[in-house]
N, C-alpha and C. Protein backbone atom coordinates (compact mmCIF):
# COMPACT_ATOMS: atom_id res chain seq x y z
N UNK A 1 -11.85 39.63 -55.86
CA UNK A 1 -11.55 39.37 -57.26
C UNK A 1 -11.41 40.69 -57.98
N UNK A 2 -10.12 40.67 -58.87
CA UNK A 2 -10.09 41.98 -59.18
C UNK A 2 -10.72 41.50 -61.00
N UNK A 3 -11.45 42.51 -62.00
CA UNK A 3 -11.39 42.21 -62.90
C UNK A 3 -10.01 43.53 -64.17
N UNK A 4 -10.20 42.64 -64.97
CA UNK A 4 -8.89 43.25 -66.28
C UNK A 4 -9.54 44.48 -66.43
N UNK A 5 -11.03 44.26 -66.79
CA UNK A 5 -11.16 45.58 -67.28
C UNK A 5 -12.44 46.57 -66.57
N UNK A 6 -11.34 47.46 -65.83
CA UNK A 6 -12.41 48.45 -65.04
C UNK A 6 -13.87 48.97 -64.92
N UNK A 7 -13.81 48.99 -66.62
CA UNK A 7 -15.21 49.44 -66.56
C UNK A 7 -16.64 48.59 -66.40
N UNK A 8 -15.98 47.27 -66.99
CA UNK A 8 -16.77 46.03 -66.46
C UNK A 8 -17.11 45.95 -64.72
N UNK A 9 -15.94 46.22 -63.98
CA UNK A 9 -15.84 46.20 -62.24
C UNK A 9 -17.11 47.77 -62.10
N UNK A 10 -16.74 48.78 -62.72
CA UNK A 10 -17.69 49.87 -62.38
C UNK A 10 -19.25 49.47 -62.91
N UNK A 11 -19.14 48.81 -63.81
CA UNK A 11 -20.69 48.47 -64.82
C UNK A 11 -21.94 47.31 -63.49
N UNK A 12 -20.88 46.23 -63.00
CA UNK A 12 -20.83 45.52 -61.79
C UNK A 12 -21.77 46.21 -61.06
N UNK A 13 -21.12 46.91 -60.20
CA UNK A 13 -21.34 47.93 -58.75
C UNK A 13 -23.15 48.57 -59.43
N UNK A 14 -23.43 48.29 -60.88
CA UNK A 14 -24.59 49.56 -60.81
C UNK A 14 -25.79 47.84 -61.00
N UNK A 15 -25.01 47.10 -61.54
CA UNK A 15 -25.57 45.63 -61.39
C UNK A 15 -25.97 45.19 -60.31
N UNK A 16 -25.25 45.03 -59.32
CA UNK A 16 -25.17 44.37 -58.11
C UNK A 16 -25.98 45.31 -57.18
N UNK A 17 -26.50 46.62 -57.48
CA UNK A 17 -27.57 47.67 -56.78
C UNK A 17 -28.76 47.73 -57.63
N UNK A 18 -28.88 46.42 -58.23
CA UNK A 18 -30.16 46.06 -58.81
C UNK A 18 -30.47 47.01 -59.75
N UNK A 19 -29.65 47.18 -60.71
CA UNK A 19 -29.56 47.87 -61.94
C UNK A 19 -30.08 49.42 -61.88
N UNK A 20 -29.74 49.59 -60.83
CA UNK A 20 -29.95 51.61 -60.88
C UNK A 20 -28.96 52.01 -59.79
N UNK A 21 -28.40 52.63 -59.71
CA UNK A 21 -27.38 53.36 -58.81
C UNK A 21 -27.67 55.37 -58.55
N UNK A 22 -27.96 55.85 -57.78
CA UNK A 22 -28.06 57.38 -58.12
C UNK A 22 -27.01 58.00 -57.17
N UNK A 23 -26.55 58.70 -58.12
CA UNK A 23 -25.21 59.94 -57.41
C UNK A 23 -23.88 59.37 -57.55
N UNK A 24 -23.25 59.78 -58.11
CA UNK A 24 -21.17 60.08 -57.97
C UNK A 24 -20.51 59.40 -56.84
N UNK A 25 -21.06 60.39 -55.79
CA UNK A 25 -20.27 60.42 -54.56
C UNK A 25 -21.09 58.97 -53.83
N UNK A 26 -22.45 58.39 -54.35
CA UNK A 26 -22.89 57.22 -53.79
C UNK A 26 -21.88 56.13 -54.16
N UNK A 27 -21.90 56.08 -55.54
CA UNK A 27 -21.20 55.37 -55.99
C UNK A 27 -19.76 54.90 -55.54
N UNK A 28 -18.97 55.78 -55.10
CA UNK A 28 -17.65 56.18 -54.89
C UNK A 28 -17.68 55.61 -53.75
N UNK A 29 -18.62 55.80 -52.52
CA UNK A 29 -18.56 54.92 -51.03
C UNK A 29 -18.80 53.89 -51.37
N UNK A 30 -19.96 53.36 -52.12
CA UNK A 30 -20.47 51.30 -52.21
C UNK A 30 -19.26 51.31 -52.40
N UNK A 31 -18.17 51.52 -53.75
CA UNK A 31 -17.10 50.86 -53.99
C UNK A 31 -16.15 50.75 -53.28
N UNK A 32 -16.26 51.71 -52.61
CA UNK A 32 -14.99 51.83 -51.32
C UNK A 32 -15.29 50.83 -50.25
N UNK A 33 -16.09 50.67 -49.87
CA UNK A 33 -16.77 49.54 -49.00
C UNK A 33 -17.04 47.97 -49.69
N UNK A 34 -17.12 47.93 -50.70
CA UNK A 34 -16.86 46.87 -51.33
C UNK A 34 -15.48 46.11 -51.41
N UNK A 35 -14.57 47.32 -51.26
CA UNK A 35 -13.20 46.74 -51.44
C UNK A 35 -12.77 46.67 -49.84
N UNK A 36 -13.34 47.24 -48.84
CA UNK A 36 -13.19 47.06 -47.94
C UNK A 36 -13.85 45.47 -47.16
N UNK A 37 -14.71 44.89 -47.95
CA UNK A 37 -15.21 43.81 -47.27
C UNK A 37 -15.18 42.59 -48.23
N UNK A 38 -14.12 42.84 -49.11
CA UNK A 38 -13.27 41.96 -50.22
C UNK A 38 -14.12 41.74 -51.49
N UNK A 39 -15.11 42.27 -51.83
CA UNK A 39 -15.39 41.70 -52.95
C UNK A 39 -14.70 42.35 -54.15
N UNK A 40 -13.90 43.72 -53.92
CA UNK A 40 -13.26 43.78 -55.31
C UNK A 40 -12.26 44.64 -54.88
N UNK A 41 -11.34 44.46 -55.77
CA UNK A 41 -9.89 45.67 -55.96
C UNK A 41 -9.92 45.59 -57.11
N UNK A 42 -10.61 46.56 -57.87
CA UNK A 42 -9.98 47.19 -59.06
C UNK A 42 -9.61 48.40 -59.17
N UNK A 43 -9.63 49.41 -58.08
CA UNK A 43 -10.00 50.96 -58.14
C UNK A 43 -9.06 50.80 -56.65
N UNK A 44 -8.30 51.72 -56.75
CA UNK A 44 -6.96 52.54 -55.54
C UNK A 44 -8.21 54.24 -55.35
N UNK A 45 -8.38 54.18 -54.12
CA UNK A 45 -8.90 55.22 -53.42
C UNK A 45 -7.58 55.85 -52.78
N UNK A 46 -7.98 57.23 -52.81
CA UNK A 46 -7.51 58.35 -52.01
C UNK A 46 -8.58 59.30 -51.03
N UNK A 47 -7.95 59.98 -50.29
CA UNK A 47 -8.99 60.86 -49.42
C UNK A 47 -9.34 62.24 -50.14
N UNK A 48 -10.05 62.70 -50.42
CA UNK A 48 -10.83 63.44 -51.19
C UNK A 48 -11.84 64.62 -50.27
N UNK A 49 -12.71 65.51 -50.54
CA UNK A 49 -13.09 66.70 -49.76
C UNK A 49 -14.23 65.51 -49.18
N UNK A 50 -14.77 65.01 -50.64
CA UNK A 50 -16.03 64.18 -49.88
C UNK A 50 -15.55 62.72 -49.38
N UNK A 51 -14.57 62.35 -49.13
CA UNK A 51 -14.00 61.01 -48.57
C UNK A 51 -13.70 60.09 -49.39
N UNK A 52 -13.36 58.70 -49.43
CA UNK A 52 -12.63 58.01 -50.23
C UNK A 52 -12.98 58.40 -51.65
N UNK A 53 -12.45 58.52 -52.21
CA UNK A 53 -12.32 59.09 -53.73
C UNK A 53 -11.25 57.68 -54.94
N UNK A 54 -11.79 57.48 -56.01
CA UNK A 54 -11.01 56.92 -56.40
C UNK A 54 -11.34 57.41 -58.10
N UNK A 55 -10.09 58.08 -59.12
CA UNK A 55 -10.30 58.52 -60.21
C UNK A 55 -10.50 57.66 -61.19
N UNK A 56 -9.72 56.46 -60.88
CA UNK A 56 -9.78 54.99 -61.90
C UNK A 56 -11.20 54.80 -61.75
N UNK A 57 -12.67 54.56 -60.65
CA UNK A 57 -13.37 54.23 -60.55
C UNK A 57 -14.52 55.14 -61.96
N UNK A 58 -13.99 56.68 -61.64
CA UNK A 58 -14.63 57.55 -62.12
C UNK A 58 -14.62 57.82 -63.22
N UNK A 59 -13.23 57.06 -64.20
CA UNK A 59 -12.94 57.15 -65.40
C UNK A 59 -13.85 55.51 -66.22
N UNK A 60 -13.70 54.65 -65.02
CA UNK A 60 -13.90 53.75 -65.49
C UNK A 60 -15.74 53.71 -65.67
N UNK A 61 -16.21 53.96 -65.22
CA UNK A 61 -17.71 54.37 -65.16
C UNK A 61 -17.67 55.41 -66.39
N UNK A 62 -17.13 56.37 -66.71
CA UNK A 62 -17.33 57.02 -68.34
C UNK A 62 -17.25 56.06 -69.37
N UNK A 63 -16.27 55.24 -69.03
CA UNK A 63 -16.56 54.34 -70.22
C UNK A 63 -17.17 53.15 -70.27
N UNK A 64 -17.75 52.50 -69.17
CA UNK A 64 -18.72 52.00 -68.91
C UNK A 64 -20.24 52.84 -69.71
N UNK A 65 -20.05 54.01 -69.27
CA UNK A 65 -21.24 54.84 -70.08
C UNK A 65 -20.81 54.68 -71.60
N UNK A 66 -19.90 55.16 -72.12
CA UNK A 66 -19.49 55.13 -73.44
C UNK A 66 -19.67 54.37 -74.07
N UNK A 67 -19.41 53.13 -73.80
CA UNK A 67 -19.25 51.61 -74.40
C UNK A 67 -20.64 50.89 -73.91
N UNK A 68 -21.03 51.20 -73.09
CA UNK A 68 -22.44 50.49 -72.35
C UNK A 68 -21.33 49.70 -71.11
N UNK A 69 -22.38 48.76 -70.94
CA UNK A 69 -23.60 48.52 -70.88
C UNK A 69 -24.46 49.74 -69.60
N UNK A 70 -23.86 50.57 -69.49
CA UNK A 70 -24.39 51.52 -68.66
C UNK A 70 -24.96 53.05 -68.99
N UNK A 71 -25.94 53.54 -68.55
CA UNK A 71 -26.53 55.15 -69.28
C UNK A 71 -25.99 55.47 -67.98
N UNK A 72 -25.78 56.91 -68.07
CA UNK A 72 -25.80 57.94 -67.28
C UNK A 72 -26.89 59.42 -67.43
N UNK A 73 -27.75 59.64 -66.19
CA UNK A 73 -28.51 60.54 -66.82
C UNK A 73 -28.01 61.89 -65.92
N UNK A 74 -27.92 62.73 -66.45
CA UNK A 74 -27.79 64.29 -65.29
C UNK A 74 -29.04 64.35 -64.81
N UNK A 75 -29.01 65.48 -63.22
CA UNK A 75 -30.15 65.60 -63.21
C UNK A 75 -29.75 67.19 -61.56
N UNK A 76 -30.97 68.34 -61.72
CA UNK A 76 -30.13 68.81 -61.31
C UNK A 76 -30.66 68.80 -59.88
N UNK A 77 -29.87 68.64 -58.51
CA UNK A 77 -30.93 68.63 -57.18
C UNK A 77 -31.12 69.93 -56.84
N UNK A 78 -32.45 69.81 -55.86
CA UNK A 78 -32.99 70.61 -55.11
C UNK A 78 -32.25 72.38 -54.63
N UNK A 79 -30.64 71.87 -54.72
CA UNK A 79 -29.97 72.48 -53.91
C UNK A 79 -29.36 73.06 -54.45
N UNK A 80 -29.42 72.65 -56.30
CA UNK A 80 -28.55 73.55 -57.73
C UNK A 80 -27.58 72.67 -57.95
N UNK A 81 -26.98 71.23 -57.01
CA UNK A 81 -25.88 71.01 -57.85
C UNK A 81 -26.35 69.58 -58.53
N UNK A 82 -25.78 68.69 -59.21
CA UNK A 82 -25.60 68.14 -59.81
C UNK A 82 -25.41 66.76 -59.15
N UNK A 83 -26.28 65.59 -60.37
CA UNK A 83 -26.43 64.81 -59.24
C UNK A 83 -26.52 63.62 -60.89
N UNK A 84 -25.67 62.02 -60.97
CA UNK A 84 -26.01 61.24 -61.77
C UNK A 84 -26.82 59.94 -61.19
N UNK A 85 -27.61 59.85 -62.58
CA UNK A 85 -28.43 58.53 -62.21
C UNK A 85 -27.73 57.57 -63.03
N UNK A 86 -27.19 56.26 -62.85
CA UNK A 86 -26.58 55.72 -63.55
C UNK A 86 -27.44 54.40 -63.29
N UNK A 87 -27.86 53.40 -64.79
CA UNK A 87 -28.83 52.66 -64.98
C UNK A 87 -28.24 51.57 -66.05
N UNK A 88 -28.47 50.32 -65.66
CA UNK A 88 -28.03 49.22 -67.21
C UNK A 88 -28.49 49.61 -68.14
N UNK A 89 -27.89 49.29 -69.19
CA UNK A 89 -29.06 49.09 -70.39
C UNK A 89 -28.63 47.51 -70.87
N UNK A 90 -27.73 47.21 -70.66
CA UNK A 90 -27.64 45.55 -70.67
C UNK A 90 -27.24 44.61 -70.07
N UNK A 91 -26.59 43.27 -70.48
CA UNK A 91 -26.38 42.28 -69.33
C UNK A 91 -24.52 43.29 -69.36
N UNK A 92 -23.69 42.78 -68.27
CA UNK A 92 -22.69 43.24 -67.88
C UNK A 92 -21.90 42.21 -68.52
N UNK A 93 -20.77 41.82 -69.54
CA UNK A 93 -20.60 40.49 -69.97
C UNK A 93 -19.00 40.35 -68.68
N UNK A 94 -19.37 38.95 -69.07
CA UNK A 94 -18.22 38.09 -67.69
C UNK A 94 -18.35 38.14 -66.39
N UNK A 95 -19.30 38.77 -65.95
CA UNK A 95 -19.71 39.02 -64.16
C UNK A 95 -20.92 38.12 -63.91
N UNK A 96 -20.21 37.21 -63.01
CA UNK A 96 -20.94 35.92 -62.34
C UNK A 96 -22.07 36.55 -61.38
N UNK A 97 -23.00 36.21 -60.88
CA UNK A 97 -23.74 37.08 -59.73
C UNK A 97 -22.90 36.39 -58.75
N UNK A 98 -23.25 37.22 -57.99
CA UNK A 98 -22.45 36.91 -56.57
C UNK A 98 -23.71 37.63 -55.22
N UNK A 99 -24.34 36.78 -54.65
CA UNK A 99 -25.45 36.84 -53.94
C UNK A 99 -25.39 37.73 -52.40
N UNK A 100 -23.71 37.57 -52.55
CA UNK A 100 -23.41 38.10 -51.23
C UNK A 100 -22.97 39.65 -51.51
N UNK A 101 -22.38 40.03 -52.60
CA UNK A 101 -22.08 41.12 -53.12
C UNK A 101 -23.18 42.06 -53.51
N UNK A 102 -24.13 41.61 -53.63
CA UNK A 102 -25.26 42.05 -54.18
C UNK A 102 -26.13 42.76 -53.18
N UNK A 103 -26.55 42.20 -51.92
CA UNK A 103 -26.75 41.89 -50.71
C UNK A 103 -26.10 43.07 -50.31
N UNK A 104 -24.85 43.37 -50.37
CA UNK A 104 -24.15 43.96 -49.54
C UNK A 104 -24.57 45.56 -50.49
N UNK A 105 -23.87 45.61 -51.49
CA UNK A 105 -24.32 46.67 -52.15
C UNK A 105 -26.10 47.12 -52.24
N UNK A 106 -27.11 46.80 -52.23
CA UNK A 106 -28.05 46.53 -52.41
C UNK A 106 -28.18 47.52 -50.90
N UNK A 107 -27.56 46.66 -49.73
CA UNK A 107 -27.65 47.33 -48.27
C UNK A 107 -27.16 49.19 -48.44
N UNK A 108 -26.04 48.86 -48.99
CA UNK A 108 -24.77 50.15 -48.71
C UNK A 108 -25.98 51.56 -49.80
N UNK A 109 -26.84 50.94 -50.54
CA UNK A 109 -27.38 52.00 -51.80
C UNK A 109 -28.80 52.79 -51.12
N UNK A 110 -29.01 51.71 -49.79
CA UNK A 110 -30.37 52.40 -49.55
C UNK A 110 -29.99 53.50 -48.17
N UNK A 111 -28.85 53.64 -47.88
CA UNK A 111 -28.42 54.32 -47.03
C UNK A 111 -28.27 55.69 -47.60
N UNK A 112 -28.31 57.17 -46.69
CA UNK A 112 -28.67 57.99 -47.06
C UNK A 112 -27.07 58.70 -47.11
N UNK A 113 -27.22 59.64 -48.55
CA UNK A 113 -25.93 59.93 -49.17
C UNK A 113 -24.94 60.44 -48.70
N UNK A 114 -25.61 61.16 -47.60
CA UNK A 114 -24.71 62.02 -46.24
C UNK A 114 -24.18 61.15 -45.57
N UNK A 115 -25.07 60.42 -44.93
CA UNK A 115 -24.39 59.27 -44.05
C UNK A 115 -23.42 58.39 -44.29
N UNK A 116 -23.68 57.46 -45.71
CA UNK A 116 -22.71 56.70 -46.49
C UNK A 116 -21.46 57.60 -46.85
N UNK A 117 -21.53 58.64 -47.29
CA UNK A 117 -20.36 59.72 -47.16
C UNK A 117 -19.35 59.40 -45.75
N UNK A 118 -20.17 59.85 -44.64
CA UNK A 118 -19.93 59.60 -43.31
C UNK A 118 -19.46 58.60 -42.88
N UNK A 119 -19.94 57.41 -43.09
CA UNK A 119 -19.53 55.96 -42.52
C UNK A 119 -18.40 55.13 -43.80
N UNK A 120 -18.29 55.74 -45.08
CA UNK A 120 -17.01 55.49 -45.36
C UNK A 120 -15.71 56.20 -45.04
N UNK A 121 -16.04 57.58 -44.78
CA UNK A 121 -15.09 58.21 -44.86
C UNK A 121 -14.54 57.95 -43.04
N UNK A 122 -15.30 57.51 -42.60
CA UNK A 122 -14.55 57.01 -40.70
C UNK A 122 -13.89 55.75 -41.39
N UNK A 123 -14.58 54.96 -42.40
CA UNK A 123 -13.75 53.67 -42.21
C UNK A 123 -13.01 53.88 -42.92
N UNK A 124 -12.04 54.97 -43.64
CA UNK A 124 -11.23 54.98 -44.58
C UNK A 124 -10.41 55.71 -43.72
N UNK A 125 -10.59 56.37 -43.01
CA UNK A 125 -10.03 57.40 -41.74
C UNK A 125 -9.02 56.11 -40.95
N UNK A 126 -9.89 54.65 -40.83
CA UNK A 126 -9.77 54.27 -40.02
C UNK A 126 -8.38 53.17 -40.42
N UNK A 127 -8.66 52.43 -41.24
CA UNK A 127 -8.85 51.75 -42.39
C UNK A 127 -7.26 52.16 -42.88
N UNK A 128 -7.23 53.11 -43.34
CA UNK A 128 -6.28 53.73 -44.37
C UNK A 128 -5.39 54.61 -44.02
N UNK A 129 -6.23 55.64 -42.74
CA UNK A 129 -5.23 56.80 -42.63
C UNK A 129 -4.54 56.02 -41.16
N UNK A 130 -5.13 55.10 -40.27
CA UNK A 130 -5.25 54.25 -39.25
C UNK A 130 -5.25 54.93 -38.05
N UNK A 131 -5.91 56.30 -38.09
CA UNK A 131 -6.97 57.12 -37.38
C UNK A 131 -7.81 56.14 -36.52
N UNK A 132 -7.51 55.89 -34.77
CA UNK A 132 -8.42 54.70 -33.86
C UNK A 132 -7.81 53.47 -34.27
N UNK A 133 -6.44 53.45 -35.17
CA UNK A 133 -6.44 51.69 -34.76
C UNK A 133 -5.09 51.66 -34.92
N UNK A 134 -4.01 52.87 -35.85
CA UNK A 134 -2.41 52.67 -35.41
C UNK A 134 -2.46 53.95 -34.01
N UNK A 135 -3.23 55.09 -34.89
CA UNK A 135 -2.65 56.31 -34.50
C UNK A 135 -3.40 56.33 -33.70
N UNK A 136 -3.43 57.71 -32.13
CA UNK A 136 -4.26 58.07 -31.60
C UNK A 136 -5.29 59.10 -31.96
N UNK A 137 -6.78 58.81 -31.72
CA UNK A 137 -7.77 59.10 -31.91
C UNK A 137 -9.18 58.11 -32.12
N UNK A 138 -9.88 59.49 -32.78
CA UNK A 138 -11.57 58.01 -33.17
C UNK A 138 -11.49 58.56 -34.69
N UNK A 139 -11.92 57.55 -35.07
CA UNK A 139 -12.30 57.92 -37.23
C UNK A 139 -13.72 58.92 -37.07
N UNK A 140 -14.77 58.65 -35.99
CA UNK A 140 -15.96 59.14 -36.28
C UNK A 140 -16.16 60.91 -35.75
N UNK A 141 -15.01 60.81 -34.49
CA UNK A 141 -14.44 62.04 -34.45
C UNK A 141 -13.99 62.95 -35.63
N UNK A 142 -12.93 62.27 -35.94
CA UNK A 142 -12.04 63.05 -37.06
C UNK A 142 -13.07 63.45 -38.38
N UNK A 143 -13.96 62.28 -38.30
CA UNK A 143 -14.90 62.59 -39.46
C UNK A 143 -15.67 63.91 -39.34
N UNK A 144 -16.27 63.91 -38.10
CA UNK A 144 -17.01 65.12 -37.91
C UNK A 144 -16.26 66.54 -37.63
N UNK A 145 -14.93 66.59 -37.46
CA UNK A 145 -14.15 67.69 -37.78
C UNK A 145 -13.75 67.89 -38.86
N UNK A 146 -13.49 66.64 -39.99
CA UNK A 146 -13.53 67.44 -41.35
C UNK A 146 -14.78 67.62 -42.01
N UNK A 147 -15.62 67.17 -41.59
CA UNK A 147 -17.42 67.32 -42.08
C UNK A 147 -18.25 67.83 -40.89
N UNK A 148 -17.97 69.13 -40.48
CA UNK A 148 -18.85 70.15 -39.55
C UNK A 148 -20.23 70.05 -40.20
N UNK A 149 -20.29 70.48 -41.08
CA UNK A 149 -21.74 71.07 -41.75
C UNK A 149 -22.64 69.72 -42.12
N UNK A 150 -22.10 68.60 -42.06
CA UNK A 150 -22.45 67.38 -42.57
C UNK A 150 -23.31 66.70 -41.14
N UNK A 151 -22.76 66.54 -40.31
CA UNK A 151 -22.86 65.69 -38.98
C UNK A 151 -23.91 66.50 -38.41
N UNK A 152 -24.59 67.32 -38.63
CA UNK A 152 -25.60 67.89 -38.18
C UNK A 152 -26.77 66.96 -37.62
N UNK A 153 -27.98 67.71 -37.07
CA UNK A 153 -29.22 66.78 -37.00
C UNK A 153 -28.84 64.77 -36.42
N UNK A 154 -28.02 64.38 -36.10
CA UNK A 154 -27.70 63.13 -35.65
C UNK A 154 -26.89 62.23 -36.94
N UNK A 155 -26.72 62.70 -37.74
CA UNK A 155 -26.18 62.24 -38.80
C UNK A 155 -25.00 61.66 -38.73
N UNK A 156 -23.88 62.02 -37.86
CA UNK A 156 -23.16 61.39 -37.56
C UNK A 156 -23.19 59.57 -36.89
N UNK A 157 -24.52 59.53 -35.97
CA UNK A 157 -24.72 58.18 -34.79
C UNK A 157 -25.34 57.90 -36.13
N UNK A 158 -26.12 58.22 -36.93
CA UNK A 158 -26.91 57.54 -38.10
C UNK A 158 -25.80 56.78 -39.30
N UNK A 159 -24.99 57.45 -39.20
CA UNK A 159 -23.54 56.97 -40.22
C UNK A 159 -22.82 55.67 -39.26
N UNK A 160 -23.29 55.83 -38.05
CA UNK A 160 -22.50 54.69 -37.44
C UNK A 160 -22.96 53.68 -37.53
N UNK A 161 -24.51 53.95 -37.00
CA UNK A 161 -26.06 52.46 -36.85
C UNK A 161 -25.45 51.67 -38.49
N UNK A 162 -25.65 53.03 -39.52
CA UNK A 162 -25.95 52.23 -40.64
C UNK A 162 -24.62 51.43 -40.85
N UNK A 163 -23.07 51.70 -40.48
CA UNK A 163 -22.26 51.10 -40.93
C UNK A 163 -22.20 49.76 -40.29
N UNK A 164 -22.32 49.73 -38.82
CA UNK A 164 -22.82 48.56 -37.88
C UNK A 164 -23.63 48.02 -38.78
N UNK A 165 -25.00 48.38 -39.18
CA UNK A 165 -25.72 47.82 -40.11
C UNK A 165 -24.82 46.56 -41.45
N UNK A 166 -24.25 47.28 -41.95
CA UNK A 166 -23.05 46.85 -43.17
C UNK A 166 -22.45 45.58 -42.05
N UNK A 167 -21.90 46.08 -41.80
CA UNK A 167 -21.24 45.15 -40.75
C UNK A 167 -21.58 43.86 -40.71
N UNK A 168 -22.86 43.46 -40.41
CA UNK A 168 -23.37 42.09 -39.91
C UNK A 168 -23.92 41.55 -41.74
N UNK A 169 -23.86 42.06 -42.76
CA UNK A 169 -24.06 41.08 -43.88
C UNK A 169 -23.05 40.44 -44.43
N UNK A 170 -22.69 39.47 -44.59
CA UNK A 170 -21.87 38.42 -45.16
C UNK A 170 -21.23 38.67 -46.23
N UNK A 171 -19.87 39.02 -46.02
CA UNK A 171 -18.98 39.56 -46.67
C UNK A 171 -17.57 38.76 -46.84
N UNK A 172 -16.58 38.48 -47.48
CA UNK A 172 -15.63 37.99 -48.05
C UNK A 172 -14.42 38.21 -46.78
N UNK A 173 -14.18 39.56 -46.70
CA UNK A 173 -13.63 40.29 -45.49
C UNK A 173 -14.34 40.74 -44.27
N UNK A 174 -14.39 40.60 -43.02
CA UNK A 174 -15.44 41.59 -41.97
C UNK A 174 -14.96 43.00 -42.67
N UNK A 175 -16.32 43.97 -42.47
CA UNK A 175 -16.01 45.43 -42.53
C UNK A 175 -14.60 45.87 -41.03
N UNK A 176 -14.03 46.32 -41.12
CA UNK A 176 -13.33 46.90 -39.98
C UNK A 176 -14.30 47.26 -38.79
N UNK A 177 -14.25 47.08 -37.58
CA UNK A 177 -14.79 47.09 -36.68
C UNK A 177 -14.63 48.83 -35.99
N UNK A 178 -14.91 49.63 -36.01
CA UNK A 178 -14.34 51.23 -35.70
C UNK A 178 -14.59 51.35 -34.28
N UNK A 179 -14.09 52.39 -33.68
CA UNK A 179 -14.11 52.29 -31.93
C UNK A 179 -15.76 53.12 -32.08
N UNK A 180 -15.99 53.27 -31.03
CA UNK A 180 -17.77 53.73 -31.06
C UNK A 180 -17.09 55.26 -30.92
N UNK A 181 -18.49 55.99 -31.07
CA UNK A 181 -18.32 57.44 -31.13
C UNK A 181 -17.66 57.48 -29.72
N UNK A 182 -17.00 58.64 -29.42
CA UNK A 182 -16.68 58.91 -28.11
C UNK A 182 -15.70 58.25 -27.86
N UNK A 183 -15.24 57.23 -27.90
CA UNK A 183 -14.31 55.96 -27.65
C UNK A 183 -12.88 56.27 -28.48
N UNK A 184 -11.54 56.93 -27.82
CA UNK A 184 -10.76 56.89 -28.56
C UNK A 184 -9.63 55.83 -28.19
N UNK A 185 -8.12 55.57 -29.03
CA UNK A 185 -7.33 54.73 -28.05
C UNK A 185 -6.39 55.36 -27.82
C-alpha cells in the first residue's frame, strides 16, 4: 500500500518500531526492506555509499519532524559522527496497524546497524542491481567488496543469519531468497 502523503509513510516506519526508531541510515534499510517484502512503496531507492538510499524517504521524515507527529533528536556517537533518534509525539493520522508490518519492522530495528546496512545492501545488490540472480556473481560477495572495513569481525555471516532471520516473518511479499555466502551462479 502506497500512501498520498510521504511523510505520513515515513511517520509509519517510526510507529510500526514501536514508537522510537534510532539512526538515518537504520531507518533507510527497515524502509528498504519493507518495500521489499510489500508492505509499502512510497519512497524509490537508489544505491548510495551506505546502500539503498532513498531522498524522498529523507525529505519526507523532515517533514514528518516539521509537521509532527514525529521529534527528531541529534545526538553525537562515540566515534564523532552523528547519529538521529527519531520518536512520536503523536498518533500518526490514517495508518491502520498492521500486525504483520510491525512484527517485521520491530524484527529489522533490533538488528545491529552495520549488519542491517549489510543485509540490505546484498538484497538491493540482489534485488535491484540483480547481482546472484540476472547477472553473474553473489550480492554478499559484492557487498563485502564495496564494504571492506564493514564486514570485519564476522559481520558479514551475521548480516546473513539476521536477514534469513527477516526472512521467515510473515510478510505481504517473501524477502528475496539470496544465494548463501560463497555460492555464486
Amino acid at each position: 500500500m502506497s500512501l498520498k502523503q510521504p511523510h505520513v509513510a515515513a511517520a509509519r516506519i517510526v510507529q510500526d518500531a514501536g514508537g522510537e526508531l534510532v539512526g538515518r541510515t537504520r531507518l533507510q534499510k527497515v524502509a528498504f526492506l519493507m518495500q521489499l517484502a510489500g508492505f509499502d512503496k512510497s519512497f524509490s531507492f537508489e544505491y548510495r555509499h551506505y546502500g539503498p538510499y532513498s531522498e524522498d524517504l529523507s525529505q519526507a521524515m523532515d517533514i514528518a519532524v516539521l509537521l509532527g507527529p514525529v521529534d527528531e533528536v541529534e545526538r553525537v556517537a562515540d566515534w564523532g559522527g552523528r547519529y538521529s533518534i527519531y520518536s512520536l509525539t503523536g498518533e500518526v493520522p490514517g495508518v491502520d496497524y498492521d500486525a504483520d508490518r510491525s512484527s517485521f519492522v520491530q524484527e529489522a530495528k533490533k538488528i545491529d546497524a552495520v549488519e542491517l546496512e549489510l543485509a540490505a545492501t546484498a538484497a538491493y545488490l540482489f534485488e535491484v542491481e540483480g547481482i546472484g540472480k540476472i547477472y553473474p556473481g553473489n550480492p554478499w560477495e559484492e557487498t563485502a567488496r564495496r564494504k571492506p572495513t564493514k564486514v570485519v569481525g564476522g559481520r558479514l555471516a551475521k548480516a546473513a543469519q539476521a536477514y534469513e532471520n527477516l526472512r521467515k516473518i510473515k510478510t505481504v511479499n517473501p524477502l528475496p531468497e539470496l544465494p548463501p555466502l560463497g555460492q555464486s551462479i
